[in-house]
N, C-alpha and C. Protein backbone atom coordinates (compact mmCIF):
# COMPACT_ATOMS: atom_id res chain seq x y z
N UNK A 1 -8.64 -13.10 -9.40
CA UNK A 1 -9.66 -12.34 -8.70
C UNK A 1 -9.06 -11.61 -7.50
N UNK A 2 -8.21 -12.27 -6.49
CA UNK A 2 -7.48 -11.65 -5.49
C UNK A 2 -6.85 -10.49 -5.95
N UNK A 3 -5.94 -10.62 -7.43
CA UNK A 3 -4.72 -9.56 -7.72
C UNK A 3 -5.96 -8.45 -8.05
N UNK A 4 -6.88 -8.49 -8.28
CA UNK A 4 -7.63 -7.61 -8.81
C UNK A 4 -8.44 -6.44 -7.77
N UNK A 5 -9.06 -7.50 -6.79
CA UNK A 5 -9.27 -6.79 -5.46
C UNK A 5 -7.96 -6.26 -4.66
N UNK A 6 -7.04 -6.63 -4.75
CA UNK A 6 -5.54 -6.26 -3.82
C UNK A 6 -5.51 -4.69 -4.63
N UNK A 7 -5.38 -4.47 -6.14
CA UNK A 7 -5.15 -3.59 -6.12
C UNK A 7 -6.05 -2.28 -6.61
N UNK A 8 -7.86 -2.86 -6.51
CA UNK A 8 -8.56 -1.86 -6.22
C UNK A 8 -8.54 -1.56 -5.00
N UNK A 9 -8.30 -2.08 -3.75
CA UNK A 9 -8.14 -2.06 -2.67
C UNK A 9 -6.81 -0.75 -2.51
N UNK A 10 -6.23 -1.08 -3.47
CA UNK A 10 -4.69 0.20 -2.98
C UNK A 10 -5.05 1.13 -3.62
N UNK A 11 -5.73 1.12 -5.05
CA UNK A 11 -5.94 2.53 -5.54
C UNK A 11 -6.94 3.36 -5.27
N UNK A 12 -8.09 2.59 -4.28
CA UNK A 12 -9.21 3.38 -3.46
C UNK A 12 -8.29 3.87 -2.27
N UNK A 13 -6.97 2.96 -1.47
CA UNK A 13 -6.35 3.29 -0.48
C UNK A 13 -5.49 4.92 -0.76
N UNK A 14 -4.93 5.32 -1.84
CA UNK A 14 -4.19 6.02 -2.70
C UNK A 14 -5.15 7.18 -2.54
N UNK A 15 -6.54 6.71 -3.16
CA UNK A 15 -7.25 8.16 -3.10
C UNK A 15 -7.66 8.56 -2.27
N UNK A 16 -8.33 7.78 -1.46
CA UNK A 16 -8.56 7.97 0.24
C UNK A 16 -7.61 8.62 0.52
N UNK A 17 -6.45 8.68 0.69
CA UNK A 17 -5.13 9.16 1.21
C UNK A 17 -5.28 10.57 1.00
N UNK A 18 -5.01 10.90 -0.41
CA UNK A 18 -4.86 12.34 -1.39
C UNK A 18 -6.48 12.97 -0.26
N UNK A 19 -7.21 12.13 -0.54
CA UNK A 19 -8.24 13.12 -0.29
C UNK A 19 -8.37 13.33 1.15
N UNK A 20 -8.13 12.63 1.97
CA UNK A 20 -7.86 12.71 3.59
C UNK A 20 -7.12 13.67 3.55
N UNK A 21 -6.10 13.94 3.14
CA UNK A 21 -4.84 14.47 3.61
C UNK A 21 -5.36 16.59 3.08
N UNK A 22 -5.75 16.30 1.99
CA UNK A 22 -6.41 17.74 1.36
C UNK A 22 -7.37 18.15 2.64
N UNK A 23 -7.97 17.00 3.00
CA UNK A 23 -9.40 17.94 4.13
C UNK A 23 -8.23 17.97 5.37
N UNK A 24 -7.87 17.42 5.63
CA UNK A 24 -6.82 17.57 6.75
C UNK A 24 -6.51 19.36 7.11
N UNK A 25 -5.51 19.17 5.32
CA UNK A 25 -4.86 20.79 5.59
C UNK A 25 -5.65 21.71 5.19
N UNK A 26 -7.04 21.53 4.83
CA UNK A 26 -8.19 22.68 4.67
C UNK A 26 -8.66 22.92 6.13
N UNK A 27 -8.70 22.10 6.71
CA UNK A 27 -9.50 22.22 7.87
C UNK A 27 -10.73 21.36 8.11
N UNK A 28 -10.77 21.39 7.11
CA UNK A 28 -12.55 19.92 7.22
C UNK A 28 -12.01 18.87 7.91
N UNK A 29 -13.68 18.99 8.75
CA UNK A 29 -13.49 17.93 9.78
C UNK A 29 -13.63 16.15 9.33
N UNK A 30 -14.53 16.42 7.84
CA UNK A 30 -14.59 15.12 6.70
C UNK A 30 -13.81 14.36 6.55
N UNK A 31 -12.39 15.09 6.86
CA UNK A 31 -10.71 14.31 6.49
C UNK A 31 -10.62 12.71 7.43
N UNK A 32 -11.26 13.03 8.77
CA UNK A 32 -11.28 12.22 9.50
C UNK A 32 -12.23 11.07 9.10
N UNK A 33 -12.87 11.07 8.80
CA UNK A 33 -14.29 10.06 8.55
C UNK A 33 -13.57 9.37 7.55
N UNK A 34 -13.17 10.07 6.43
CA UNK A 34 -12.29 9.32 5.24
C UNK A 34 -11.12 8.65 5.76
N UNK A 35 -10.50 9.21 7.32
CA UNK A 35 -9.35 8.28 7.65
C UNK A 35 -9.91 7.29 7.53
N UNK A 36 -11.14 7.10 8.65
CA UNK A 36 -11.60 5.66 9.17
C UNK A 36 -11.90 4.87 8.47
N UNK A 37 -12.40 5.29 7.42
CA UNK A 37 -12.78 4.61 6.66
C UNK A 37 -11.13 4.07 5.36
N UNK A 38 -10.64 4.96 5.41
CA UNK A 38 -8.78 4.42 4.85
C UNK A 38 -8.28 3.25 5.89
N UNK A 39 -8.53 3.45 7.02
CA UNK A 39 -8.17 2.00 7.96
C UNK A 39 -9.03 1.25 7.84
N UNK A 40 -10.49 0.87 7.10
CA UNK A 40 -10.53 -0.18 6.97
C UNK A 40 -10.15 -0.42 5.55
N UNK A 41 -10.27 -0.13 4.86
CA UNK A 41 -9.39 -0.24 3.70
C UNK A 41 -7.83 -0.73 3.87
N UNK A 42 -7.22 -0.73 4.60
CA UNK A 42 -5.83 -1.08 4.78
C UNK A 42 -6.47 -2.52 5.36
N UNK A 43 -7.04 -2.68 6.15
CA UNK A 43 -7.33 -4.25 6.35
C UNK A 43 -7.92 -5.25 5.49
N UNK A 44 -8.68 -4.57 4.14
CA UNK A 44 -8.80 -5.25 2.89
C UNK A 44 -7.50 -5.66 2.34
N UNK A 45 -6.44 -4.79 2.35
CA UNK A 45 -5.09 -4.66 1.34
C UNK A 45 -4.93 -5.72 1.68
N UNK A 46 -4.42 -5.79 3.22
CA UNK A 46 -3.59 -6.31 4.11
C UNK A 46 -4.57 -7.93 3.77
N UNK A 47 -5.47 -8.03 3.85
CA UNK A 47 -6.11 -9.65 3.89
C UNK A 47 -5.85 -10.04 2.19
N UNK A 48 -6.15 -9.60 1.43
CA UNK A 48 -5.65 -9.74 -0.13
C UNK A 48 -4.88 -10.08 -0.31
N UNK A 49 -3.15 -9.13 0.72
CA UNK A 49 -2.01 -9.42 0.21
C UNK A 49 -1.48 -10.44 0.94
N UNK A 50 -2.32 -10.94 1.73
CA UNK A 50 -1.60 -12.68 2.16
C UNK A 50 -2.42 -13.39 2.21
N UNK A 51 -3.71 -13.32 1.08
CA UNK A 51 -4.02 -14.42 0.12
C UNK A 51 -2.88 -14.50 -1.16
N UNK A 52 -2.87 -13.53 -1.60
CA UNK A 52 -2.07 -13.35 -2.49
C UNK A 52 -0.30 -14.16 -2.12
N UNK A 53 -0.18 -13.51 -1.20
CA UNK A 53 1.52 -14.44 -0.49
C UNK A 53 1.38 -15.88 -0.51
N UNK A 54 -0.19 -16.37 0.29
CA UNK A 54 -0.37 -17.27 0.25
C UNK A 54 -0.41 -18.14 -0.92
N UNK A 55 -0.99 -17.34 -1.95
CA UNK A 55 -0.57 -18.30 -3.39
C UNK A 55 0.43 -18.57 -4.04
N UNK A 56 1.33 -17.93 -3.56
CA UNK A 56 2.60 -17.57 -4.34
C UNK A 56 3.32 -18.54 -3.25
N UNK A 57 3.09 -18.91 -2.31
CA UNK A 57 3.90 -19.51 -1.55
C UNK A 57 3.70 -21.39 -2.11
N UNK A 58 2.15 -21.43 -2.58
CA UNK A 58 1.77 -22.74 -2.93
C UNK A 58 2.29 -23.04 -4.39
N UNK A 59 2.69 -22.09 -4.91
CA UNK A 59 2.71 -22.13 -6.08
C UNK A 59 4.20 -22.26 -6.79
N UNK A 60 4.95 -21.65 -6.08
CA UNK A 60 6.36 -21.36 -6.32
C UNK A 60 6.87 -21.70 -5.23
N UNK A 61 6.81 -22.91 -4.66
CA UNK A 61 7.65 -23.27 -3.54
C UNK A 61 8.83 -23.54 -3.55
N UNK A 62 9.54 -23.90 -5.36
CA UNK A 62 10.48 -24.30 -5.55
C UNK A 62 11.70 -23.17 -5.77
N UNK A 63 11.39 -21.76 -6.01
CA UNK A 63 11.61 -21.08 -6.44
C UNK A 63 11.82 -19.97 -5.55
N UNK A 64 12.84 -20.04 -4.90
CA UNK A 64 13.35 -19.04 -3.89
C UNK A 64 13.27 -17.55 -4.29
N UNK A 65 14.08 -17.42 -5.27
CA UNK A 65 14.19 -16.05 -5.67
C UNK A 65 12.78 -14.94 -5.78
N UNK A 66 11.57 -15.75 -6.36
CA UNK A 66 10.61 -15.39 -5.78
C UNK A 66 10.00 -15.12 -4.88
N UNK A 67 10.23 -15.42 -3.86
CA UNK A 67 9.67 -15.91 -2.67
C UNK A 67 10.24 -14.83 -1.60
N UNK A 68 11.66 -14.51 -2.20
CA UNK A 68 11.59 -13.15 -1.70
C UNK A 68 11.43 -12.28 -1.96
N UNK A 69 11.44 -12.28 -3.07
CA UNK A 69 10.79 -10.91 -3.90
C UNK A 69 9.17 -10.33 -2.82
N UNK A 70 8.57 -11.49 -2.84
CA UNK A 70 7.17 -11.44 -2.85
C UNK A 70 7.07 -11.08 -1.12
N UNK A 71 8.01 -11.37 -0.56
CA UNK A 71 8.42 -11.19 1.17
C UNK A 71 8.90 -9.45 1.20
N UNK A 72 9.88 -9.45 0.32
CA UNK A 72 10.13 -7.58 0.11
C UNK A 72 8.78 -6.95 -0.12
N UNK A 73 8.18 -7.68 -1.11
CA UNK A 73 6.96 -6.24 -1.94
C UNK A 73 6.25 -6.35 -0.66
N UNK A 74 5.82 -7.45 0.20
CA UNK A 74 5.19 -7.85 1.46
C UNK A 74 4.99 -6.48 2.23
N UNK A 75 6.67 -6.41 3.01
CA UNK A 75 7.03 -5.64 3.88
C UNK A 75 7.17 -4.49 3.40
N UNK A 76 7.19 -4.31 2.33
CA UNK A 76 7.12 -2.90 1.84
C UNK A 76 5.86 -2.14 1.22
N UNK A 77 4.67 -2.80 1.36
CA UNK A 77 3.47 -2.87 1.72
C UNK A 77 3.26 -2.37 2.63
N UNK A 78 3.17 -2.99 3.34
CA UNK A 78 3.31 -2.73 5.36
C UNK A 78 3.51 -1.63 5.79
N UNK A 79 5.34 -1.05 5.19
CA UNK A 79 5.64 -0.14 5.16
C UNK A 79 5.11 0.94 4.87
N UNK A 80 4.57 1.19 3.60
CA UNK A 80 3.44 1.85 2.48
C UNK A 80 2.27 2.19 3.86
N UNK A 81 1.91 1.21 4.21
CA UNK A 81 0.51 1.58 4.96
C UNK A 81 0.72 2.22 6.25
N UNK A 82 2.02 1.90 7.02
CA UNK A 82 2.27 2.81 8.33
C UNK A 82 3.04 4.01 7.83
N UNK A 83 3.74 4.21 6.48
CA UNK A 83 4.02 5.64 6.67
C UNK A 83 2.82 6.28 5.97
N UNK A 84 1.33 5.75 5.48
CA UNK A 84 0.42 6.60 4.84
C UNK A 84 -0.16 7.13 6.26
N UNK A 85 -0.62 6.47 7.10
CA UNK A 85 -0.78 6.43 8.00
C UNK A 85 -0.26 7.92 9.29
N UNK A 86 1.03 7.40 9.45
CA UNK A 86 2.05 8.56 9.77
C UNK A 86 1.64 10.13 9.07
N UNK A 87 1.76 9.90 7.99
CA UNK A 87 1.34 11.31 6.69
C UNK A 87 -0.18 11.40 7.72
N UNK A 88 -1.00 10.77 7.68
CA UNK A 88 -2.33 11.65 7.89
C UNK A 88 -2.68 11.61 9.52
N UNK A 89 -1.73 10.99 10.13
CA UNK A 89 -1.52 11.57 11.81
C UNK A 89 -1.03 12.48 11.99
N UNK A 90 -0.09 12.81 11.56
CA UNK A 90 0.93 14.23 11.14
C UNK A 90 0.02 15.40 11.15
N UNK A 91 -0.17 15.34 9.85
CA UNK A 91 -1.15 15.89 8.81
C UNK A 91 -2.52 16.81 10.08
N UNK A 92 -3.00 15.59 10.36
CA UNK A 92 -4.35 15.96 11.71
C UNK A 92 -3.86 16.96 12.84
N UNK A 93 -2.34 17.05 12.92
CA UNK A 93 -2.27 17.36 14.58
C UNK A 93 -1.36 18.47 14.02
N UNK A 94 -1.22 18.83 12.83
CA UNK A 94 -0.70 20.10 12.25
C UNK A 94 1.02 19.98 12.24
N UNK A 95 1.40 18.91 12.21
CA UNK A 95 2.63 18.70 12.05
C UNK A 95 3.50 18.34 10.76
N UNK A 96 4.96 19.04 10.76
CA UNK A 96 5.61 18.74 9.72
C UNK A 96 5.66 17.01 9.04
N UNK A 97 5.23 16.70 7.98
CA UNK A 97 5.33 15.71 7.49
C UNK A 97 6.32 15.07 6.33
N UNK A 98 6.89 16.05 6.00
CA UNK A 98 7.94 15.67 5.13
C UNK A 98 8.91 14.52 5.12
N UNK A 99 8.78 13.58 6.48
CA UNK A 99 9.56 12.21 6.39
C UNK A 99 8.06 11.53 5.94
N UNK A 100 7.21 11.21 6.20
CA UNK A 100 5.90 10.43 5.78
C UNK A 100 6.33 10.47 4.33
N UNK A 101 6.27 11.61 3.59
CA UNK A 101 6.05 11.73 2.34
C UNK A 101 7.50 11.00 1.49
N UNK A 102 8.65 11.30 2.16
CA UNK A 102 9.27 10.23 1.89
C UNK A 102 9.36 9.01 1.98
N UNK A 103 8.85 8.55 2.90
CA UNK A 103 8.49 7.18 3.06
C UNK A 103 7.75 6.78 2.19
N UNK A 104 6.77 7.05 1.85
CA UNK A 104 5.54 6.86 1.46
C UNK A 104 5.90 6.56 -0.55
N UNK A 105 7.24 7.75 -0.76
CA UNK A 105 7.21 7.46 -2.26
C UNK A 105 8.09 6.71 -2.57
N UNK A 106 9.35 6.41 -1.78
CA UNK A 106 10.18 5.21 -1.36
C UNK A 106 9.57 3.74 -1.79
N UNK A 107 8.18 3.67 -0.65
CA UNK A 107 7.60 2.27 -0.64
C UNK A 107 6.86 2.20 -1.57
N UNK A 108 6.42 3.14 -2.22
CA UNK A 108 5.27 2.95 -3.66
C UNK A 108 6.29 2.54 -4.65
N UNK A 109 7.34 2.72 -4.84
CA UNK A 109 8.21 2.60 -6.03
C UNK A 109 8.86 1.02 -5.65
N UNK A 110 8.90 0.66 -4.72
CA UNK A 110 9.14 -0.74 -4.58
C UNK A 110 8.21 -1.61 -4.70
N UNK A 111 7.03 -0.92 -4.04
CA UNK A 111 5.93 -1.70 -4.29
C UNK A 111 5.37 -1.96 -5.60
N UNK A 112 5.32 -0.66 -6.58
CA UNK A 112 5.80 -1.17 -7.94
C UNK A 112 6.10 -1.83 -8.59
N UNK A 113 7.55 -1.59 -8.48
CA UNK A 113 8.69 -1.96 -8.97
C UNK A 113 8.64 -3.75 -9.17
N UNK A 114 7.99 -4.57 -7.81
CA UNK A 114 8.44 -5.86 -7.20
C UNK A 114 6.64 -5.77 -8.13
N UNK A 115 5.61 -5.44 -7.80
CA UNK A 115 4.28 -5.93 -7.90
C UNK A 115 3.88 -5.83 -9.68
N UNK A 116 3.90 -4.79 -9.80
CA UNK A 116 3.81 -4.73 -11.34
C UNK A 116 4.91 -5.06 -12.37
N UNK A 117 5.82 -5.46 -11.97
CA UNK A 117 7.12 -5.65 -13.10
C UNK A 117 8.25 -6.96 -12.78
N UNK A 118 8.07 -7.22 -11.57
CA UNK A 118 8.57 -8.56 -10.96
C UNK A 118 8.38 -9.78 -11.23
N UNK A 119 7.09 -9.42 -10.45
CA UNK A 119 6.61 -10.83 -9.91
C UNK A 119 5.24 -11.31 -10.72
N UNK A 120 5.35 -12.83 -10.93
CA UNK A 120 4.36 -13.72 -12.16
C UNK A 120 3.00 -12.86 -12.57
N UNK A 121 2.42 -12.65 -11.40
CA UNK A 121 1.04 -12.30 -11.93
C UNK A 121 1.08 -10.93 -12.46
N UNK A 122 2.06 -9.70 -12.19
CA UNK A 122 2.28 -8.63 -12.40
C UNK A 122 2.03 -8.26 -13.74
N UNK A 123 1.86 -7.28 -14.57
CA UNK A 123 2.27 -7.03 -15.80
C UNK A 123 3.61 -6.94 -16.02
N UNK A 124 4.71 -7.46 -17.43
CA UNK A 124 5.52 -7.97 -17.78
C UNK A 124 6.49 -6.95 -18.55
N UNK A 125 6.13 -5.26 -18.20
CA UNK A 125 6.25 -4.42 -18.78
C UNK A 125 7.93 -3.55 -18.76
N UNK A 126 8.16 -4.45 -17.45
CA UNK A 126 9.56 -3.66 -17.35
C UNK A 126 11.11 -4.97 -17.40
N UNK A 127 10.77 -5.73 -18.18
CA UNK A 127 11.75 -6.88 -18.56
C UNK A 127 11.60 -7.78 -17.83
């Protein structure tokens, strides 16, 4: 139930984003309301993903290699959410954003990488 909310929680966070970021560089003042509402959404992620740590910590205590895995996808989460973040502060005050956007596809591909193809509860799709 957690893995399920964690990652409707990121793919409402994802679109929130796209769509913040579009009213941003149109000019609509809407972009903003959708931030606020994207920050509380990051505090859903964020409470999910350390229930989620938290299980994985009860669960696989024996099992190191996991454990960091699940500490990387963690912080690179984190990461994910202060450079989305960055992108639509940028974004608001009419500034170049092109490091955000690197950041941003950097940490999705780890976050990936470790969440969907890693680690136990993930789908099992990439070996």
């Amino acid at each position: 139930m957690t893995t399920h909310l964690h990652i409707t929680a990121w793919v409402i966070g994802v679109i929130l984003l796209l769509v913040s970021y579009a009213m941003y560089k149109s000019g609509n003042k809407a972009g903003k309301i959708l931030h606020m509402i994207l920050r509380l959404d990051y505090l859903l992620i964020i409470i999910t993903g350390v229930l989620l740590f938290t299980h994985y910590f009860s669960v696989y205590t024996g099992s190191a290699g996991i454990l960091g895995e699940v500490i990387v996808k963690m912080v690179a989460g984190l990461w994910m959410i202060g450079a989305m973040e960055m992108l639509l502060t940028k974004t608001s005050k009419a500034k170049p954003a092109t490091g955000a956007w690197i950041q941003i596809v950097i940490a999705f591909v780890i976050v990936l990488v470790l969440g969907l193809g890693r680690l136990p509860i993930g789908f099992q799709f990439m070996g």
